[in-house]
N, C-alpha and C. Protein backbone atom coordinates (compact mmCIF):
# COMPACT_ATOMS: atom_id res chain seq x y z
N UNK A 1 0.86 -1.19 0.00
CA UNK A 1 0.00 0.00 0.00
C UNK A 1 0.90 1.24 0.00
N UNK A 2 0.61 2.07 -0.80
CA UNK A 2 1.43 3.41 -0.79
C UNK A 2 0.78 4.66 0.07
N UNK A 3 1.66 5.59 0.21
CA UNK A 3 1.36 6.19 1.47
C UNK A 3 0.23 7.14 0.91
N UNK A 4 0.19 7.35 -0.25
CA UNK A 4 -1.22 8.16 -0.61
C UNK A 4 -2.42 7.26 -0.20
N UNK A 5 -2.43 6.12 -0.61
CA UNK A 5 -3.75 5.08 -0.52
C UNK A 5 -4.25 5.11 1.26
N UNK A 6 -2.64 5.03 1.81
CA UNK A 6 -2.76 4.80 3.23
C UNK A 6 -3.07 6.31 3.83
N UNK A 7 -3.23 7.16 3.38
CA UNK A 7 -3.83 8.84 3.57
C UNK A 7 -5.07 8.49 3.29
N UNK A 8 -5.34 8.23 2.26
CA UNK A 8 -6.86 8.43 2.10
C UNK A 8 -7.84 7.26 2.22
N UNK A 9 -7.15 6.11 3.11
CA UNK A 9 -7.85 5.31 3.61
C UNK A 9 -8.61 5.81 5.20
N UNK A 10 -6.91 6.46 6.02
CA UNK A 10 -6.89 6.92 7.25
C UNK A 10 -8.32 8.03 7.08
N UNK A 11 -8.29 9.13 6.14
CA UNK A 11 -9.41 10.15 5.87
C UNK A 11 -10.83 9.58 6.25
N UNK A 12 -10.92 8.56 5.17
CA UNK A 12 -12.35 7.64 5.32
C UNK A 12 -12.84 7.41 6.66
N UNK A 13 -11.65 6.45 7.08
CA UNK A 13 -11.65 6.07 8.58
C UNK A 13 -12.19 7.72 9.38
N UNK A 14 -11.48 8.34 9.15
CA UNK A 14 -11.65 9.73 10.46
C UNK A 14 -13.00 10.24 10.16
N UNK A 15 -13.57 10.52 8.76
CA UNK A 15 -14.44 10.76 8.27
C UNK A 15 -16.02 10.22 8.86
N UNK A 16 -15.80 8.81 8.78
CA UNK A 16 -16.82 7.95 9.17
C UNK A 16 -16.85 8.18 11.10
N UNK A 17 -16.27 8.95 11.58
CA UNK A 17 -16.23 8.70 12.88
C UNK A 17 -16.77 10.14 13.35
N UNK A 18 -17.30 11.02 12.52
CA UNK A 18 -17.76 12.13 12.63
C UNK A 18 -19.38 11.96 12.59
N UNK A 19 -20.10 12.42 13.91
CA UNK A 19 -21.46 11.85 13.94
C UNK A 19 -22.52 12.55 12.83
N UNK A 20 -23.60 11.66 12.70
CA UNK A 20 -24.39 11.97 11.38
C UNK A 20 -24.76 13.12 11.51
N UNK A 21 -25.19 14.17 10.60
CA UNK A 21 -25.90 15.36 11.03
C UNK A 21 -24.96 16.74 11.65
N UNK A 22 -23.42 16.36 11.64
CA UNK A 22 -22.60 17.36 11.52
C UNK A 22 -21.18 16.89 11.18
N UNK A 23 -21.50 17.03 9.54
CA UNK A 23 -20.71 16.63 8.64
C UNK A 23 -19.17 17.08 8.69
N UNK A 24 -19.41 19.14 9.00
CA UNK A 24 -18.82 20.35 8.76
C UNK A 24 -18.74 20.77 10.56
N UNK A 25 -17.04 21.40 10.54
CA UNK A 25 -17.15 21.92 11.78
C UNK A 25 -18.67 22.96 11.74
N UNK A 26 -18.34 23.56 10.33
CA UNK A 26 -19.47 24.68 10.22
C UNK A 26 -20.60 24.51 10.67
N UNK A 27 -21.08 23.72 10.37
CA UNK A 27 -22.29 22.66 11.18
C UNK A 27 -22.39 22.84 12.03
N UNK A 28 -21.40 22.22 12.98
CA UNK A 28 -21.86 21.58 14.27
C UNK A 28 -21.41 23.56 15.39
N UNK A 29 -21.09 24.53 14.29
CA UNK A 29 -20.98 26.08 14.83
C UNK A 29 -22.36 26.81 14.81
N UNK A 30 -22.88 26.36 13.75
CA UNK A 30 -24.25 26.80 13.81
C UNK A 30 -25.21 26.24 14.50
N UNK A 31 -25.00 25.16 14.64
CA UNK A 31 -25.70 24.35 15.69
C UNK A 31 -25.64 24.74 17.17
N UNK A 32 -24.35 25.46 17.64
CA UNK A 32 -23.54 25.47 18.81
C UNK A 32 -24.54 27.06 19.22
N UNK A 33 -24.05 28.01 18.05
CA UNK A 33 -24.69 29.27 18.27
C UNK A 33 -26.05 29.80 18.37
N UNK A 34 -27.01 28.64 17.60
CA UNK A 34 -28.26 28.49 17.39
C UNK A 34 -28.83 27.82 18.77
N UNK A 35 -27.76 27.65 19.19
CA UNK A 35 -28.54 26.51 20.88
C UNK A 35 -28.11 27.64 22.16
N UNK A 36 -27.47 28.56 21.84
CA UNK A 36 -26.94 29.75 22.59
C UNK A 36 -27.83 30.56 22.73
N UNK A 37 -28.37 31.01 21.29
CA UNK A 37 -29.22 31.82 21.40
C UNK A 37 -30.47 31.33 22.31
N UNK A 38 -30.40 30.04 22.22
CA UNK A 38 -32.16 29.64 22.24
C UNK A 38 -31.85 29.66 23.81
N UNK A 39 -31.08 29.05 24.64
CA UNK A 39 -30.43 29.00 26.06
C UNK A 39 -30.88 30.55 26.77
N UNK A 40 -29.82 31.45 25.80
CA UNK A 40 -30.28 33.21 26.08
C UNK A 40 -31.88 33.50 26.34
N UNK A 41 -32.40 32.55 25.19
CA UNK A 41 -34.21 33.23 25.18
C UNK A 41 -34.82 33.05 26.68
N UNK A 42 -34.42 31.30 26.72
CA UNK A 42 -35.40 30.84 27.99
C UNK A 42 -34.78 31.78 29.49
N UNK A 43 -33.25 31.80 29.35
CA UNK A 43 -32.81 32.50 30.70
C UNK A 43 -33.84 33.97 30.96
N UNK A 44 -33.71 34.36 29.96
CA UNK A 44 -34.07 35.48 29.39
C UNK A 44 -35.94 35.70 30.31
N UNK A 45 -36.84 34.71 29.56
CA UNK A 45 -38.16 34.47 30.15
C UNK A 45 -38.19 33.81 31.56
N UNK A 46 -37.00 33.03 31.93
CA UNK A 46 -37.20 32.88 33.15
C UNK A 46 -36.99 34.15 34.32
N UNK A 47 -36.37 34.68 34.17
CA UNK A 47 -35.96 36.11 34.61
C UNK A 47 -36.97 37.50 34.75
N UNK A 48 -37.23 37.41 33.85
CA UNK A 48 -38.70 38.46 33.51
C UNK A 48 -38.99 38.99 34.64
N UNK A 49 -38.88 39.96 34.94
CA UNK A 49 -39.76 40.74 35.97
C UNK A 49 -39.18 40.65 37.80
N UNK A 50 -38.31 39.68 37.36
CA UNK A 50 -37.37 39.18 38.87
C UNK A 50 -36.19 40.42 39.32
N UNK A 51 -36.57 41.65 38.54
CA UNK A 51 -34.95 42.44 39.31
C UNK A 51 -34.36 41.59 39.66
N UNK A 52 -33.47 40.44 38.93
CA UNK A 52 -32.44 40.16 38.43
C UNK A 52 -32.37 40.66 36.94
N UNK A 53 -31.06 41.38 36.91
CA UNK A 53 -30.89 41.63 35.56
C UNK A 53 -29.64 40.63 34.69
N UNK A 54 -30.38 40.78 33.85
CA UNK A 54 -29.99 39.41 33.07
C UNK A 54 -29.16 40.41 31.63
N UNK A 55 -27.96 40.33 30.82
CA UNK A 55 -27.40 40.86 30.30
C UNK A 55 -26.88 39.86 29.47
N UNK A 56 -27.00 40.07 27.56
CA UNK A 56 -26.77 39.35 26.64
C UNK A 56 -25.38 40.47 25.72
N UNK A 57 -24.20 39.64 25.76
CA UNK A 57 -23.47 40.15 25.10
C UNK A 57 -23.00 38.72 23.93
N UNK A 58 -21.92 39.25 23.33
CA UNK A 58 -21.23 38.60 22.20
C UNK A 58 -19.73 38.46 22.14
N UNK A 59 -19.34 37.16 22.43
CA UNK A 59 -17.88 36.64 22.64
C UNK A 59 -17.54 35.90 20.87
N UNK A 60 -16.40 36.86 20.65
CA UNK A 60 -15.79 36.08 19.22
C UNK A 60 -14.44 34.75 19.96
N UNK A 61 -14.88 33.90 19.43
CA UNK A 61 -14.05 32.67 19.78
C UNK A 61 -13.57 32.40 18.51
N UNK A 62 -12.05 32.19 18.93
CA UNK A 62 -11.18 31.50 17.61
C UNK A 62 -10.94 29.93 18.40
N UNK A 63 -11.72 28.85 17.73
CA UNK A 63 -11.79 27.74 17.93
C UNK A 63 -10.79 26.89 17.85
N UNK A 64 -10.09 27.02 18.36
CA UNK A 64 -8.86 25.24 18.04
C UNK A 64 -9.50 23.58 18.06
N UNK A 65 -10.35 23.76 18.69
CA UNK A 65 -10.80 22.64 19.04
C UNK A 65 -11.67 21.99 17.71
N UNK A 66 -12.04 23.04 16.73
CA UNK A 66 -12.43 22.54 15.50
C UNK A 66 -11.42 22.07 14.33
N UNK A 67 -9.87 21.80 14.71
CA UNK A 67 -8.90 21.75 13.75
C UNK A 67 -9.51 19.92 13.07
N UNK A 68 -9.26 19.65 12.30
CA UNK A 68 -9.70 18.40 12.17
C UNK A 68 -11.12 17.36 12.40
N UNK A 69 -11.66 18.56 12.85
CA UNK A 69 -13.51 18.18 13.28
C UNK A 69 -13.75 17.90 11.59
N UNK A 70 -13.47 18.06 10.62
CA UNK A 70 -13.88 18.14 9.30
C UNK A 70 -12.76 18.07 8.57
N UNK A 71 -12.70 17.68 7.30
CA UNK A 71 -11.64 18.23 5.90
C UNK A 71 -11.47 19.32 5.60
N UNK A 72 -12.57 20.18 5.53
CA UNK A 72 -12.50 21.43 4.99
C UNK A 72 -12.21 22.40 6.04
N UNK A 73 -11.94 22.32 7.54
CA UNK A 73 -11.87 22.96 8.41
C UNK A 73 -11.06 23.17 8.91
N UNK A 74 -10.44 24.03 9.13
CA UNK A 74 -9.30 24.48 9.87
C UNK A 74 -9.67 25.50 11.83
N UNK A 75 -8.81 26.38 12.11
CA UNK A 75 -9.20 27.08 13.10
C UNK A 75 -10.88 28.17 12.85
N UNK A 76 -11.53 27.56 13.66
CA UNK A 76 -12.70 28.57 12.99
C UNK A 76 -12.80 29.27 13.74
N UNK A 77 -13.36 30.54 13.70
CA UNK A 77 -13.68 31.84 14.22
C UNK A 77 -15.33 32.43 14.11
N UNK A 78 -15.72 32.41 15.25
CA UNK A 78 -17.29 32.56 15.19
C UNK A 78 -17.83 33.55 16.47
N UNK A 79 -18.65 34.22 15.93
CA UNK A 79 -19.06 35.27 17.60
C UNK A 79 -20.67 34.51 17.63
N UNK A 80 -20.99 34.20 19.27
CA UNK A 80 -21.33 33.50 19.94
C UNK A 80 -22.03 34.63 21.13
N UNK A 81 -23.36 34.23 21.83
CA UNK A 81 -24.24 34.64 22.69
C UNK A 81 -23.28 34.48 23.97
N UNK A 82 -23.15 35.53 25.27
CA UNK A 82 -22.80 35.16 26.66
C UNK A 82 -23.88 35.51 26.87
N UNK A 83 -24.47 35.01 28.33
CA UNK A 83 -25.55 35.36 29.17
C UNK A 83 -24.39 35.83 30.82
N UNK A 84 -25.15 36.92 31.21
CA UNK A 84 -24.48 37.36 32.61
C UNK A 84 -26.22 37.66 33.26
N UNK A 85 -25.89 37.68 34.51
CA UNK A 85 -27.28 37.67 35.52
C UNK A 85 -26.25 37.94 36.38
N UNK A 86 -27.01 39.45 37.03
CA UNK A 86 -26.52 39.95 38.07
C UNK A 86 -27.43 40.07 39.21
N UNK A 87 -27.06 40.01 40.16
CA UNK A 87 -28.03 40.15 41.67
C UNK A 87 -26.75 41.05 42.85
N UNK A 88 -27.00 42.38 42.41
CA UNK A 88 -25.65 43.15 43.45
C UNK A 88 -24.53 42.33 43.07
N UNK A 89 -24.19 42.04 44.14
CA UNK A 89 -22.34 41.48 43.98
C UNK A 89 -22.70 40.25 43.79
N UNK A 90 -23.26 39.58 43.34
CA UNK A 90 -23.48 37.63 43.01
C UNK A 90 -23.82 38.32 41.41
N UNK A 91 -23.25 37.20 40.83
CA UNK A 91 -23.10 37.14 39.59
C UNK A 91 -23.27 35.79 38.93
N UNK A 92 -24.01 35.18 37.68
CA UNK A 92 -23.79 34.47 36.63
C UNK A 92 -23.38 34.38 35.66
N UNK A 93 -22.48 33.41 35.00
CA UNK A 93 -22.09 33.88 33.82
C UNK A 93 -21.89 32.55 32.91
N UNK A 94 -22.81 32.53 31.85
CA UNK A 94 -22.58 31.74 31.15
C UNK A 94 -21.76 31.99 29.65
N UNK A 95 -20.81 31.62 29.65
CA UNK A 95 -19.82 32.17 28.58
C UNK A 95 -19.53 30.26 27.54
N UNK A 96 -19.59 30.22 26.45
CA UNK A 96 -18.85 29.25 25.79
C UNK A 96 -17.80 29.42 25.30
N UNK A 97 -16.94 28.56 25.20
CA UNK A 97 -15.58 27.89 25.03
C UNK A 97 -15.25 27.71 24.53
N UNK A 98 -15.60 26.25 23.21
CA UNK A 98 -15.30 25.41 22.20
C UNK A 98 -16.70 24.56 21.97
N UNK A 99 -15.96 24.56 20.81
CA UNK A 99 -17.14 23.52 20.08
C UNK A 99 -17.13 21.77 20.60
N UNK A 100 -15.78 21.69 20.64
CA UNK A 100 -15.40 20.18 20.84
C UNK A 100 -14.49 20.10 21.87
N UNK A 101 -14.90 19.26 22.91
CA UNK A 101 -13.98 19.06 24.03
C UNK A 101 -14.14 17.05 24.51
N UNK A 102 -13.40 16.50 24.36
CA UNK A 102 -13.40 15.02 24.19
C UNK A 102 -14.58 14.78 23.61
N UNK A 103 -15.67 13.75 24.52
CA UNK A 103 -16.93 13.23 24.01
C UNK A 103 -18.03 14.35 23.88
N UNK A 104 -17.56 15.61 24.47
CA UNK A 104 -18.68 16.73 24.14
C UNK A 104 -18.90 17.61 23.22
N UNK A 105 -19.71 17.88 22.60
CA UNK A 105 -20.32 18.98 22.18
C UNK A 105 -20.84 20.25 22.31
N UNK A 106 -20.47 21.52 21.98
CA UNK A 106 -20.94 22.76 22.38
C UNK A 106 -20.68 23.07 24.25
N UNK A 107 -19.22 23.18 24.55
CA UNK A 107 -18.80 23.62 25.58
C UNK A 107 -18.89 24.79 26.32
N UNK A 108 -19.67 24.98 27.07
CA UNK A 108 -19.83 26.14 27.89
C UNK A 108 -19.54 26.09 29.29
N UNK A 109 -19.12 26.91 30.35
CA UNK A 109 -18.75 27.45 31.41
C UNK A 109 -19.55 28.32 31.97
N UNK A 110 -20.11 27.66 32.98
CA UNK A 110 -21.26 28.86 33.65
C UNK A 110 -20.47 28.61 35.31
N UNK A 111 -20.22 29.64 35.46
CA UNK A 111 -19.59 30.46 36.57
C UNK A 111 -20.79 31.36 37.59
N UNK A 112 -20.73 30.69 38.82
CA UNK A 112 -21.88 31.46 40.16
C UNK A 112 -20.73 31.88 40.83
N UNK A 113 -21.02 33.40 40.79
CA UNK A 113 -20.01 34.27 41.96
C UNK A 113 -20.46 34.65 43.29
N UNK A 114 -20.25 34.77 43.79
CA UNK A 114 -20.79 35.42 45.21
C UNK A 114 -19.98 35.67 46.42
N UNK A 115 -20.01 36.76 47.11
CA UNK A 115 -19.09 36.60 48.07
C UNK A 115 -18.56 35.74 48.59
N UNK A 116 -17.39 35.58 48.51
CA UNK A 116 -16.71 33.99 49.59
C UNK A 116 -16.84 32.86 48.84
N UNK A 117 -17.96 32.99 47.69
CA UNK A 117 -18.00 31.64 47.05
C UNK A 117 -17.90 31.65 45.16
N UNK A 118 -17.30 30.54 44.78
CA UNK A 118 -16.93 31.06 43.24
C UNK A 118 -17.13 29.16 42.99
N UNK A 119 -18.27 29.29 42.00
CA UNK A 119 -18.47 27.40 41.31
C UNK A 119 -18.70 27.79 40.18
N UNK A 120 -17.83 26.73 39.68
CA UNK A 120 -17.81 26.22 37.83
C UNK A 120 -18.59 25.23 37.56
N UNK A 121 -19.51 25.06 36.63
CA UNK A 121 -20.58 24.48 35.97
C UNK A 121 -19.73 24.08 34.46
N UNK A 122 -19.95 22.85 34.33
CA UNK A 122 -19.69 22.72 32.52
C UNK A 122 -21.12 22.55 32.13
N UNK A 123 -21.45 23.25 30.97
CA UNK A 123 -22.43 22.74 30.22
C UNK A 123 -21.93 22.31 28.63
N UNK A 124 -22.50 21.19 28.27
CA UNK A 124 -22.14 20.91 27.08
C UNK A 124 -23.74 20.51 26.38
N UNK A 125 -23.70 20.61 24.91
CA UNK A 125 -25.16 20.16 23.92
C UNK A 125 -25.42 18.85 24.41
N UNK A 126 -27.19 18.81 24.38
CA UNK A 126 -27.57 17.21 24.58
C UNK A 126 -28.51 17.20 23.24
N UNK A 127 -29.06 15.81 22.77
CA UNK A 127 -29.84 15.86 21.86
C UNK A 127 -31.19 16.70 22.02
N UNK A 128 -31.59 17.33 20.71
CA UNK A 128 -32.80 18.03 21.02
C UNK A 128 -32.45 19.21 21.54
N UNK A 129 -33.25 20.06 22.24
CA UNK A 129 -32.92 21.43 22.76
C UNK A 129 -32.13 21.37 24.46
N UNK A 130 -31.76 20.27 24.74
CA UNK A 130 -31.67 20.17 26.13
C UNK A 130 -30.12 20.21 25.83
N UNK A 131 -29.19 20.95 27.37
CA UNK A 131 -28.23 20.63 27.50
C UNK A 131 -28.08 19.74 28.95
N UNK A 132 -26.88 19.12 29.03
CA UNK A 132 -25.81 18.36 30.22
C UNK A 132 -25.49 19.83 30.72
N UNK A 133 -25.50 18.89 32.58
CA UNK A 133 -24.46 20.50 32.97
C UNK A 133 -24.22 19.00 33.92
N UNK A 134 -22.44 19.41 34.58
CA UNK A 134 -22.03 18.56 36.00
C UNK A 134 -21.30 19.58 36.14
N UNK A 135 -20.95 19.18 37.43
CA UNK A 135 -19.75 20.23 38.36
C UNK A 135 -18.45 19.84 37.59
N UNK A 136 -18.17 21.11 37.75
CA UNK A 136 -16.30 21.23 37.21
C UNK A 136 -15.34 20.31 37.07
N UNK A 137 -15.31 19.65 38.81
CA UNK A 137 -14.76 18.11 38.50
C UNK A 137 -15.22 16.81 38.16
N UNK A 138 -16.10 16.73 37.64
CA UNK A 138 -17.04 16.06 37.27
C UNK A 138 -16.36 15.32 35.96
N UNK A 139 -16.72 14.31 35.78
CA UNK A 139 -16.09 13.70 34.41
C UNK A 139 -17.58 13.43 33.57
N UNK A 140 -17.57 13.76 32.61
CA UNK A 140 -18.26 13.73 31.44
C UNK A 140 -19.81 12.63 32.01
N UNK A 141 -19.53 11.61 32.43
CA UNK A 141 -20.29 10.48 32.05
C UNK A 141 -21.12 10.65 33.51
N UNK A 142 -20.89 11.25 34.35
CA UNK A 142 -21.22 12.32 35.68
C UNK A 142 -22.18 13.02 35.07
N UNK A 143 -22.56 13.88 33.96
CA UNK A 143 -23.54 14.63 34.02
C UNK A 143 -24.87 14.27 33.91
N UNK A 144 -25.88 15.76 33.89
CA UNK A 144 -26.92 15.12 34.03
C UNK A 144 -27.64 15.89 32.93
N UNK A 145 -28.79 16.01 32.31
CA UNK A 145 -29.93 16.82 30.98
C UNK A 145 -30.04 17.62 32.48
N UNK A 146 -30.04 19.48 32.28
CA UNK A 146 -30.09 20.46 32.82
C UNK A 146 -31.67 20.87 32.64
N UNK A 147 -32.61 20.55 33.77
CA UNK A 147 -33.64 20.64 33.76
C UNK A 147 -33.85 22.14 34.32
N UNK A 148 -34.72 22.85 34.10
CA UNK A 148 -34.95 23.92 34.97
C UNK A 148 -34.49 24.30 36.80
N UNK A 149 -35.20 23.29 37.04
CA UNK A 149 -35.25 22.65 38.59
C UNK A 149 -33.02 22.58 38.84
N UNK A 150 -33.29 21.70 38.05
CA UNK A 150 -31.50 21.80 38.69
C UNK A 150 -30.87 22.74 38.05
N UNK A 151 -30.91 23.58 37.40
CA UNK A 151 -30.10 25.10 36.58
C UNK A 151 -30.35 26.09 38.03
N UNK A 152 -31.46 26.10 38.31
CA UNK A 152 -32.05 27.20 39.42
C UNK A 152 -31.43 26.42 40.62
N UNK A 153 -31.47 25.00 40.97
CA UNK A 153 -30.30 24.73 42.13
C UNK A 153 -29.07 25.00 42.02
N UNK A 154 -28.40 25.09 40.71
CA UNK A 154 -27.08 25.33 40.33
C UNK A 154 -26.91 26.51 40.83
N UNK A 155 -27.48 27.71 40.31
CA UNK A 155 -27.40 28.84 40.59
C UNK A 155 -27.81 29.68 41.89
N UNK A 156 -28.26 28.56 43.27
CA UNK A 156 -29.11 29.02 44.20
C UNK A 156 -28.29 30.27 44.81
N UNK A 157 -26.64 30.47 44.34
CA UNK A 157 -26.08 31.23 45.52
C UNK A 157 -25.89 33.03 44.75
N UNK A 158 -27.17 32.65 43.74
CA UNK A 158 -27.44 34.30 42.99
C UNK A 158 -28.36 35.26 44.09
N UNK A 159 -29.20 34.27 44.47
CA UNK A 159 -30.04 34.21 45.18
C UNK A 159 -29.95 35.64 46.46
């Protein structure tokens, strides 16, 4: 076998190991940003009228983590939804990361501040509109689908 054949056998192989339905890093960016926004909406309606103020800005991420997610892809660069929720000096902040981090998808970091106390949340994409969130040290297979009920326990120390 020559080393071209053995290139574009290895391709196939890497190719086929990329899950159905996000072919293209591009893909699985629009997918990432489109689930940001929608995350922003509900924080957004859950909040309503709570003097908590809830604050939507825009983080440009240059992605490494998409190098090889695809053929056609290299470092991608994409601006992306943060959510912040303030209550006086306690703070939320949900900021994303990367697209790809081992077995996950659509990596985000939601950070509860509060005097004396500072916790890291990973959230990563689940199928459908739902995301995973576990604690910081938490290993992947630890998390849980981020139901309302446990997002609002996550965050009790906004409170």
């Amino acid at each position: 076998m020559t080393a071209r054949e053995r290139f574009f056998r290895k391709v196939q192989q890497n190719t086929a190991g990329i899950p159905s339905g996000q072919k293209t890093a591009e893909d699985g960016i629009r997918a990432f940003c489109s689930r940001m926004d929608e995350l922003a909406q509900q924080v957004c309606e859950w909040f309503a009228g709570s003097g908590i103020e809830v604050a939507l800005s825009t983080k440009h991420i240059h992605d490494l983590s998409t190098v090889g997610y695809s053929l056609s892809s290299g470092i991608c660069r994409y601006d992306i939804t943060v959510i912040r929720l303030q209550n006086g000096d306690r703070r939320v902040t949900i900021t994303p990361e990367q697209l790809c981090r081992g077995t996950e998808t659509g990596c985000v970091a939601m950070r509860v501040e509060a005097p004396g106390i500072r916790q890291v949340f990973d959230l990563s994409m689940a199928p459908e509109t739902c995301w995973f969130i576990r604690g910081e040290h938490q290993s992947a297979k630890e998390r849980a689908v981020m139901t309302e009920a446990i997002f609002f326990r996550a965050i009790d120390k906004l409170a």
